[in-house]
N, C-alpha and C. Protein backbone atom coordinates (compact mmCIF):
# COMPACT_ATOMS: atom_id res chain seq x y z
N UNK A 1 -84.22 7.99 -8.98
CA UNK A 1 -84.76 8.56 -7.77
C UNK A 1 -85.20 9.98 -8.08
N UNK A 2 -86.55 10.22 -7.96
CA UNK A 2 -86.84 11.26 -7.87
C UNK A 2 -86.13 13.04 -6.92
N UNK A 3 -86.34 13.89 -7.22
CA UNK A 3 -85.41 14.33 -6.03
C UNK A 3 -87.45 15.66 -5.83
N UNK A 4 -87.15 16.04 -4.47
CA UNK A 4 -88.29 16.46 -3.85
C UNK A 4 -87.92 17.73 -3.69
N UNK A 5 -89.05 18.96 -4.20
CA UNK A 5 -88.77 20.28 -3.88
C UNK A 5 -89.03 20.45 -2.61
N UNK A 6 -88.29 21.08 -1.43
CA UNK A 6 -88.60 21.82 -0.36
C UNK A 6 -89.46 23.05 -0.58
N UNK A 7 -88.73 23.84 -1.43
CA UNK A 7 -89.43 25.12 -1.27
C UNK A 7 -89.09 25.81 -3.17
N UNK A 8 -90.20 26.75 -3.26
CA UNK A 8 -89.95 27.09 -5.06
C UNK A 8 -88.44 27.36 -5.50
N UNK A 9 -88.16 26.85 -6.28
CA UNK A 9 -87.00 27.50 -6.84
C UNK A 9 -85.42 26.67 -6.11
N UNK A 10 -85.70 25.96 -5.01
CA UNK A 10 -84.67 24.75 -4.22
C UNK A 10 -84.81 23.54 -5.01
N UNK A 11 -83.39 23.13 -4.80
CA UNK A 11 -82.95 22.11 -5.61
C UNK A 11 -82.62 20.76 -4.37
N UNK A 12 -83.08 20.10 -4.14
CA UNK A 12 -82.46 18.89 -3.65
C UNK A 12 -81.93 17.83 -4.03
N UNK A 13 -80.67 17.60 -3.96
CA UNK A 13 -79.87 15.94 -4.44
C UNK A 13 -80.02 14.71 -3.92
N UNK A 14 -79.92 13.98 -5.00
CA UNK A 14 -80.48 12.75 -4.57
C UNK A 14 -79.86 12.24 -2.96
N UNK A 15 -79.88 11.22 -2.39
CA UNK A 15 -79.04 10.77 -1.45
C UNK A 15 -77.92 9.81 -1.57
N UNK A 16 -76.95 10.18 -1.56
CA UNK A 16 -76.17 9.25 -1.87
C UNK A 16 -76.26 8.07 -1.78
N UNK A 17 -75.89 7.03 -3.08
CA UNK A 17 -75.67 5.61 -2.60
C UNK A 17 -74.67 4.86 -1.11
N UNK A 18 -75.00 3.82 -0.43
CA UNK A 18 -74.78 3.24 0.44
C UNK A 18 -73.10 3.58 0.55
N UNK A 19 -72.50 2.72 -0.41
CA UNK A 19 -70.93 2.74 -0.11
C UNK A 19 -70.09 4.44 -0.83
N UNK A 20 -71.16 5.55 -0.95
CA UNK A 20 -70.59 7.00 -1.02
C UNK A 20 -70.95 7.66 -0.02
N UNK A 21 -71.52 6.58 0.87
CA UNK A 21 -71.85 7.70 2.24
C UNK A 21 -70.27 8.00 3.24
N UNK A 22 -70.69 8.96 4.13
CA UNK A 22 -69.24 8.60 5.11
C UNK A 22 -68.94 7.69 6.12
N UNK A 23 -68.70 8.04 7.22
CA UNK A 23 -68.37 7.10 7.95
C UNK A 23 -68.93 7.67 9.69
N UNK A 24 -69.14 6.84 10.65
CA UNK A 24 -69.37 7.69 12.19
C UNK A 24 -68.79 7.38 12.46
N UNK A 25 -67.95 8.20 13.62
CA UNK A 25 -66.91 8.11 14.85
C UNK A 25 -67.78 8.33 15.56
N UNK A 26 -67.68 8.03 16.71
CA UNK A 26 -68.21 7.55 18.59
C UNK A 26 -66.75 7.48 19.10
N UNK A 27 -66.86 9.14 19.76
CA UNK A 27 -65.55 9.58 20.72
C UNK A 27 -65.70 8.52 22.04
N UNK A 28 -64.67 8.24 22.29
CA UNK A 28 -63.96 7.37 23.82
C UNK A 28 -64.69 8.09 24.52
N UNK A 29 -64.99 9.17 24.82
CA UNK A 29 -65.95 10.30 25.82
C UNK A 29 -67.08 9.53 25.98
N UNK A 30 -67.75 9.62 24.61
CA UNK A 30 -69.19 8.64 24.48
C UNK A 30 -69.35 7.74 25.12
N UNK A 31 -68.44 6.95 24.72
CA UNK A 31 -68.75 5.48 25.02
C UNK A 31 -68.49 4.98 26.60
N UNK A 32 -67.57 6.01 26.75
CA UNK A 32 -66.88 6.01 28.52
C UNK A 32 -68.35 6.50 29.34
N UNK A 33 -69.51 7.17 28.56
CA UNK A 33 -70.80 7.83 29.23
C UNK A 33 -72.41 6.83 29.01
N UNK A 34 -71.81 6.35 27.95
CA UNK A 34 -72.93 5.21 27.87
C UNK A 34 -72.43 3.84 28.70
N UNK A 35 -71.19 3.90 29.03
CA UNK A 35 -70.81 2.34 29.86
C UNK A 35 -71.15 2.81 31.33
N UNK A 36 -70.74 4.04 31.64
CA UNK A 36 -71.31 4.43 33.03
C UNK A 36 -72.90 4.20 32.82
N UNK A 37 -73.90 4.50 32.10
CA UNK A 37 -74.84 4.49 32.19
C UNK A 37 -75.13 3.22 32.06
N UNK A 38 -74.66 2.28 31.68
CA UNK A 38 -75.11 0.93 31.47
C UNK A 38 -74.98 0.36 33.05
N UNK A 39 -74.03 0.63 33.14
CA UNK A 39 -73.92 0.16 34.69
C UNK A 39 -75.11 0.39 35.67
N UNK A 40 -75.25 1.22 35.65
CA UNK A 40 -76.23 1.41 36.64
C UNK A 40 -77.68 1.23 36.19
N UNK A 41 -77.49 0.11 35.44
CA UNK A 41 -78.84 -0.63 35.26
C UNK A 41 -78.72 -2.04 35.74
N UNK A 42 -77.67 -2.10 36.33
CA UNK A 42 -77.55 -3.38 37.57
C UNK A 42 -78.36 -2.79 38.74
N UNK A 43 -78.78 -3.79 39.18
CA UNK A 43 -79.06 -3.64 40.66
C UNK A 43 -77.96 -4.01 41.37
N UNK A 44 -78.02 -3.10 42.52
CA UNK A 44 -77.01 -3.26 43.60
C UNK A 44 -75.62 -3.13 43.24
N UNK A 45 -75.31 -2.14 41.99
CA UNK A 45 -74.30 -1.82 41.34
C UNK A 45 -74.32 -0.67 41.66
N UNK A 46 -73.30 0.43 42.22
CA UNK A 46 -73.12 2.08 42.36
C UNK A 46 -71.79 2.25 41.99
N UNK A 47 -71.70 3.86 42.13
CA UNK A 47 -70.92 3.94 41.62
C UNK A 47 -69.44 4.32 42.42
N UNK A 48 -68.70 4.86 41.91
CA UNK A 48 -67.24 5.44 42.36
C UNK A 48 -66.93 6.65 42.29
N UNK A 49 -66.16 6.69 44.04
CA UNK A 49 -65.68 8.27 44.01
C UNK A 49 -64.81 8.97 42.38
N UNK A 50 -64.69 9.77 42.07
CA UNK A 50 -63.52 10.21 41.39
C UNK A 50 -62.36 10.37 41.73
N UNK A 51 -61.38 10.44 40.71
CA UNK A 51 -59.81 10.24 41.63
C UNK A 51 -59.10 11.55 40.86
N UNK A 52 -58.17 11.99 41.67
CA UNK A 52 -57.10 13.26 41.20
C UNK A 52 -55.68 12.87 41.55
N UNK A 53 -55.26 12.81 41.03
CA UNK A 53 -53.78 12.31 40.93
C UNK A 53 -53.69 11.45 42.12
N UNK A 54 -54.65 10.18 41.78
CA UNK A 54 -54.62 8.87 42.71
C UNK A 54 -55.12 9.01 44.00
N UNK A 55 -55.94 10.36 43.90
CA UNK A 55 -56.81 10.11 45.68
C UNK A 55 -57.90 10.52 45.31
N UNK A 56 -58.87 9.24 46.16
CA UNK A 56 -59.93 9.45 45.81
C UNK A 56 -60.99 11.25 46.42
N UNK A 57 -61.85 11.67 44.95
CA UNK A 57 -62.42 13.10 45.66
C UNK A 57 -63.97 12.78 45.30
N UNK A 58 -64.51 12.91 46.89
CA UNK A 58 -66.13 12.76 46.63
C UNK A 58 -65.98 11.75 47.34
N UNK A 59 -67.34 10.74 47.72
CA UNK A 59 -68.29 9.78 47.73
C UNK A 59 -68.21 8.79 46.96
N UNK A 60 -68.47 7.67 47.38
CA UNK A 60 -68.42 6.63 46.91
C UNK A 60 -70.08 5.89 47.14
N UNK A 61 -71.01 6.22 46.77
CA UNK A 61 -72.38 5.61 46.76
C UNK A 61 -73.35 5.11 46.07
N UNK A 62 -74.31 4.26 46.04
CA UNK A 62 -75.07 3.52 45.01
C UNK A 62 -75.33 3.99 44.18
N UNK A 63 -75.99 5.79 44.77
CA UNK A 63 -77.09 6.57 43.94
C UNK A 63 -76.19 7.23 42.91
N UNK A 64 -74.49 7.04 43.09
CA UNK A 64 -73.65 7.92 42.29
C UNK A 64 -73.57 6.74 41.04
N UNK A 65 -72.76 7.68 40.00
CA UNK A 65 -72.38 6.61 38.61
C UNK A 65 -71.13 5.97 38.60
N UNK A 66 -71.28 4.73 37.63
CA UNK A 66 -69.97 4.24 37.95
C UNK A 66 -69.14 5.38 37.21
N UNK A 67 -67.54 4.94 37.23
CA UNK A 67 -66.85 5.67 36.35
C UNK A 67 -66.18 4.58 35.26
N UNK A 68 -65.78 5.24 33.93
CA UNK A 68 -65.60 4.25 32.92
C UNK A 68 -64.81 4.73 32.38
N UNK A 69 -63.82 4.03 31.92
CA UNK A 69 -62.35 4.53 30.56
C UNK A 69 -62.38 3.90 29.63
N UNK A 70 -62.97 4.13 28.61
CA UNK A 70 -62.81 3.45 26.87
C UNK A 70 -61.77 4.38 26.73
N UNK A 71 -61.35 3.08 25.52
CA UNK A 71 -60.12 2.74 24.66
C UNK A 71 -60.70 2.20 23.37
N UNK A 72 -61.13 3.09 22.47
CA UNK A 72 -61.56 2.63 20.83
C UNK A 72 -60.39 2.71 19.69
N UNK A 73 -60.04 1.29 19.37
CA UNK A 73 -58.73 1.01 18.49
C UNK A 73 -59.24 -0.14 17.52
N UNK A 74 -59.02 0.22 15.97
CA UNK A 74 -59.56 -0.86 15.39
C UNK A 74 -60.60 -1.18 15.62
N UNK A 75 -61.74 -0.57 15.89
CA UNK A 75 -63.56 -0.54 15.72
C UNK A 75 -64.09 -1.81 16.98
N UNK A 76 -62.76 -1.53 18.01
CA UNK A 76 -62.86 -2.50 19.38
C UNK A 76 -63.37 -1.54 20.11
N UNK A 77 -63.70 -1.88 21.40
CA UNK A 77 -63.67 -1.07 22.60
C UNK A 77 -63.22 -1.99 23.88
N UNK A 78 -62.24 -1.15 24.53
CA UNK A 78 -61.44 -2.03 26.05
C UNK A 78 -62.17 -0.84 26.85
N UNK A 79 -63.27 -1.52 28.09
CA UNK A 79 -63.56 -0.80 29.15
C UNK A 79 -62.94 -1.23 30.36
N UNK A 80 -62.51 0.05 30.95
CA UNK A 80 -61.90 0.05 32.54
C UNK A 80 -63.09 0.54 33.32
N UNK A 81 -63.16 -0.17 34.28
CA UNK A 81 -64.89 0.44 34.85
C UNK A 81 -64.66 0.19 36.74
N UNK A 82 -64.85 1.73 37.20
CA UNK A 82 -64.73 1.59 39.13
C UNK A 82 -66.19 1.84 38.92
N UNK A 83 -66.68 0.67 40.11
CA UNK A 83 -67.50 0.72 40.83
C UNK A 83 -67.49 0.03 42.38
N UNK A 84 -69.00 0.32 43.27
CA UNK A 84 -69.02 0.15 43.93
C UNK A 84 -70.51 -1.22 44.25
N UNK A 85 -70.56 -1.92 45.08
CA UNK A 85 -71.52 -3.15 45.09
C UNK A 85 -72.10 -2.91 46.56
N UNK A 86 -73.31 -3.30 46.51
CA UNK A 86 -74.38 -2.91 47.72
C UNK A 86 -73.75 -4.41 48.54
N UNK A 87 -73.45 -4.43 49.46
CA UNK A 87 -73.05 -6.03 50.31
C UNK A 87 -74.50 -6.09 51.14
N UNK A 88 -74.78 -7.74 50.84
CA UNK A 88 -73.80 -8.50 50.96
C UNK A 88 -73.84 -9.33 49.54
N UNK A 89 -73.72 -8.49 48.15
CA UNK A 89 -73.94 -9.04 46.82
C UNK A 89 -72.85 -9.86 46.81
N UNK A 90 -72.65 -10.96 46.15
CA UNK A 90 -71.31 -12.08 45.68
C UNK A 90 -70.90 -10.80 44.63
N UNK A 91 -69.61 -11.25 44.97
CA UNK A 91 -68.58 -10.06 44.37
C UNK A 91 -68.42 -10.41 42.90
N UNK A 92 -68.02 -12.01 42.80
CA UNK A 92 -67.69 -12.58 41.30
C UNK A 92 -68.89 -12.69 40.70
N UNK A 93 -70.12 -12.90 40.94
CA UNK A 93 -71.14 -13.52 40.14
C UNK A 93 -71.62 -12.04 39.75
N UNK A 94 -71.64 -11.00 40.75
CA UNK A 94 -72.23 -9.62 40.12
C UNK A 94 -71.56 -8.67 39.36
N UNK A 95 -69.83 -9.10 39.47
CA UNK A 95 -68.96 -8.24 38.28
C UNK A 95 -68.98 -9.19 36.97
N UNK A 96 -69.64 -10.13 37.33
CA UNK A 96 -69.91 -11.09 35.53
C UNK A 96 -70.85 -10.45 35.18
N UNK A 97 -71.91 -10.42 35.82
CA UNK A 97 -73.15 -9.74 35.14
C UNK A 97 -72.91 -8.17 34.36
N UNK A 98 -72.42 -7.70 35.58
CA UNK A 98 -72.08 -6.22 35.03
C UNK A 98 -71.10 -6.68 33.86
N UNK A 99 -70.15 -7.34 33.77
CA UNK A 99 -69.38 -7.75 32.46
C UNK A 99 -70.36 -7.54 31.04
N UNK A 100 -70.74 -8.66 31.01
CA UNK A 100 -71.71 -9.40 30.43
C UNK A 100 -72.68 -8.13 29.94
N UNK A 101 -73.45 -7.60 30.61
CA UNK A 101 -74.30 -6.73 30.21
C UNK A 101 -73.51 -4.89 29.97
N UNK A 102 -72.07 -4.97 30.23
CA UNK A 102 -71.57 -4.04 29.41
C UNK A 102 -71.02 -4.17 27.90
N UNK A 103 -70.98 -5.60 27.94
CA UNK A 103 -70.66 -5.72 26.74
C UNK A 103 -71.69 -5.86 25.74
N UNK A 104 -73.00 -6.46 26.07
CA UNK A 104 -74.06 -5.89 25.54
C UNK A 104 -74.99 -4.95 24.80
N UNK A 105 -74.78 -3.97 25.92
CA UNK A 105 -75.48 -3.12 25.76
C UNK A 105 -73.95 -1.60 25.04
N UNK A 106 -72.99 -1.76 25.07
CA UNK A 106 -72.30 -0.96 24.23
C UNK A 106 -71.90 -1.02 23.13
N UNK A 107 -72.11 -2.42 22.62
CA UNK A 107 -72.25 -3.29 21.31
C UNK A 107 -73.81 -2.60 20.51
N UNK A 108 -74.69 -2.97 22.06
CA UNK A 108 -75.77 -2.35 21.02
C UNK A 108 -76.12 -0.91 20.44
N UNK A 109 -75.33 -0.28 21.27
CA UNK A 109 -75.68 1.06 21.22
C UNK A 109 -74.63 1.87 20.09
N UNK A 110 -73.03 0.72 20.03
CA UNK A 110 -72.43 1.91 19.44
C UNK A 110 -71.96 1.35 18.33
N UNK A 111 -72.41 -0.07 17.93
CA UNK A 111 -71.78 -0.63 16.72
C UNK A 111 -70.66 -1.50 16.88
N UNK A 112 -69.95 -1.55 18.58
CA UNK A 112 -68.13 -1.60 18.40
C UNK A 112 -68.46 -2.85 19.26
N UNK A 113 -67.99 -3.87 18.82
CA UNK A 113 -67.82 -5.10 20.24
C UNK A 113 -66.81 -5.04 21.19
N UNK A 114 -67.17 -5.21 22.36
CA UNK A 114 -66.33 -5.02 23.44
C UNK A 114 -65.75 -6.20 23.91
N UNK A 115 -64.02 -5.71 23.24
CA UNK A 115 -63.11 -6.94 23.67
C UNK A 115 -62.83 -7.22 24.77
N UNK A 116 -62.82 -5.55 25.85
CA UNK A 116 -61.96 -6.62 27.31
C UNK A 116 -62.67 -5.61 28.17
N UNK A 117 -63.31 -5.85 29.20
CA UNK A 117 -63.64 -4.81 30.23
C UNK A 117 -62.89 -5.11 31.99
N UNK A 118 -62.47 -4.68 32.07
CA UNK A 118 -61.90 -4.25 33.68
C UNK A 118 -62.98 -4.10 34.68
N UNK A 119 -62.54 -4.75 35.74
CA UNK A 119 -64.16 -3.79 36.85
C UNK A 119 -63.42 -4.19 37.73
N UNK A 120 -63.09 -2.94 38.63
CA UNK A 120 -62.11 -2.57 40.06
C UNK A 120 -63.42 -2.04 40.85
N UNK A 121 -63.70 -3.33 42.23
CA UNK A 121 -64.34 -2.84 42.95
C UNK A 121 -64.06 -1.55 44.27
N UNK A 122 -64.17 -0.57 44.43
CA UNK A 122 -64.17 0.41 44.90
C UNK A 122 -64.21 0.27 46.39
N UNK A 123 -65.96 0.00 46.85
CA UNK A 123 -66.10 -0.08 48.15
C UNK A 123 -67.55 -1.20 48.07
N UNK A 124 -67.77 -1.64 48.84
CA UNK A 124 -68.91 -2.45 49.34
C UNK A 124 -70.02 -1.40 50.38
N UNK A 125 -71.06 -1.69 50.44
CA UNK A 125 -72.03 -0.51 51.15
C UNK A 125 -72.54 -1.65 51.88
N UNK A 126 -72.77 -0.93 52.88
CA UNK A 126 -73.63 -1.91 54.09
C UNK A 126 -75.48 -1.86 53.89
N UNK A 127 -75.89 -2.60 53.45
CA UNK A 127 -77.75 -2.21 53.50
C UNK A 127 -77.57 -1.40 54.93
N UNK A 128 -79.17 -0.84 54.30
CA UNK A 128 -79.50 0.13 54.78
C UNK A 128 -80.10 -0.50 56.44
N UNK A 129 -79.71 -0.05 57.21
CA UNK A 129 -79.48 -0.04 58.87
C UNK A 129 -81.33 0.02 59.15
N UNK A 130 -81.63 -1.55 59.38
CA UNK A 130 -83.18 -1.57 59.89
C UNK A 130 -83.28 -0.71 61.49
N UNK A 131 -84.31 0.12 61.13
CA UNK A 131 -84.31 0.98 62.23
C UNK A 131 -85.29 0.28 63.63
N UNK A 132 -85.06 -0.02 64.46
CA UNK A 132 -85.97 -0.49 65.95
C UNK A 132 -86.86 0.57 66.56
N UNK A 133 -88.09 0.45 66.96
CA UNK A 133 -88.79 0.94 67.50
C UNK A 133 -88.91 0.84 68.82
N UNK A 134 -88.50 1.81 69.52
CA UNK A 134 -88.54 1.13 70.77
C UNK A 134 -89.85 1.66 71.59
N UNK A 135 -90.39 0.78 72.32
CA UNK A 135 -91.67 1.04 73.23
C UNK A 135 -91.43 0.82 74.93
């Protein structure tokens, strides 16, 4: 392998071979921020208030994110995931999907297959209140 001058008188080294490279870590933080974000590429999926020593603080609404707890052990990931569902969505068929497509899409993004995910529904939202015109 050739090695390439940057600039006169700089030396550049080759690149290491494959198995002398290091290794990536993807902090529980991460992955707890890309599963929130995955979520809310459901429709009719929102998100969850936050909680402080078990009471909920804030809002609980569509336009908010879900919230998510990874657990990375042995190059797994276990997601705990609150959210909230627009009603009158089926409760079981739309926490499969969200399943299903968290395990997906955090597989694709972070390398780690996702062994077990949790999803604690929060609150249900009422559609939005058709307004009457009155004459």
């Amino acid at each position: 392998m050739a090695a390439v001058s940057e600039a006169p008188g700089a030396v550049t080294a080759p690149a290491p071979e494959p198995d002398e490279r290091g290794s990536l870590a993807i902090s529980e933080h991460a992955v707890e921020r890309l599963a929130a974000r995955a979520v809310n590429e459901i429709d009719r999926v929102g998100g969850s208030a936050g909680r402080t020593l078990g009471i909920s603080v804030g809002g609980e609404a569509l336009d908010r994110s879900a919230k998510a707890t990874a657990r990375v052990a042995g190059g797994e990931v276990d997601l705990e995931v609150r959210l909230s569902l627009s009603y009158p969505a089926p409760v079981a068929s739309t926490t499969e999907r969200v399943r299903a497509h968290l395990r997906t899409r955090v597989e694709e993004l972070t390398g780690m297959p996702v062994s077990r995910v949790d999803i604690t529904v929060t609150a249900l939202h009422d559609p939005a209140p058709v307004r009457r015109r009155i004459e």
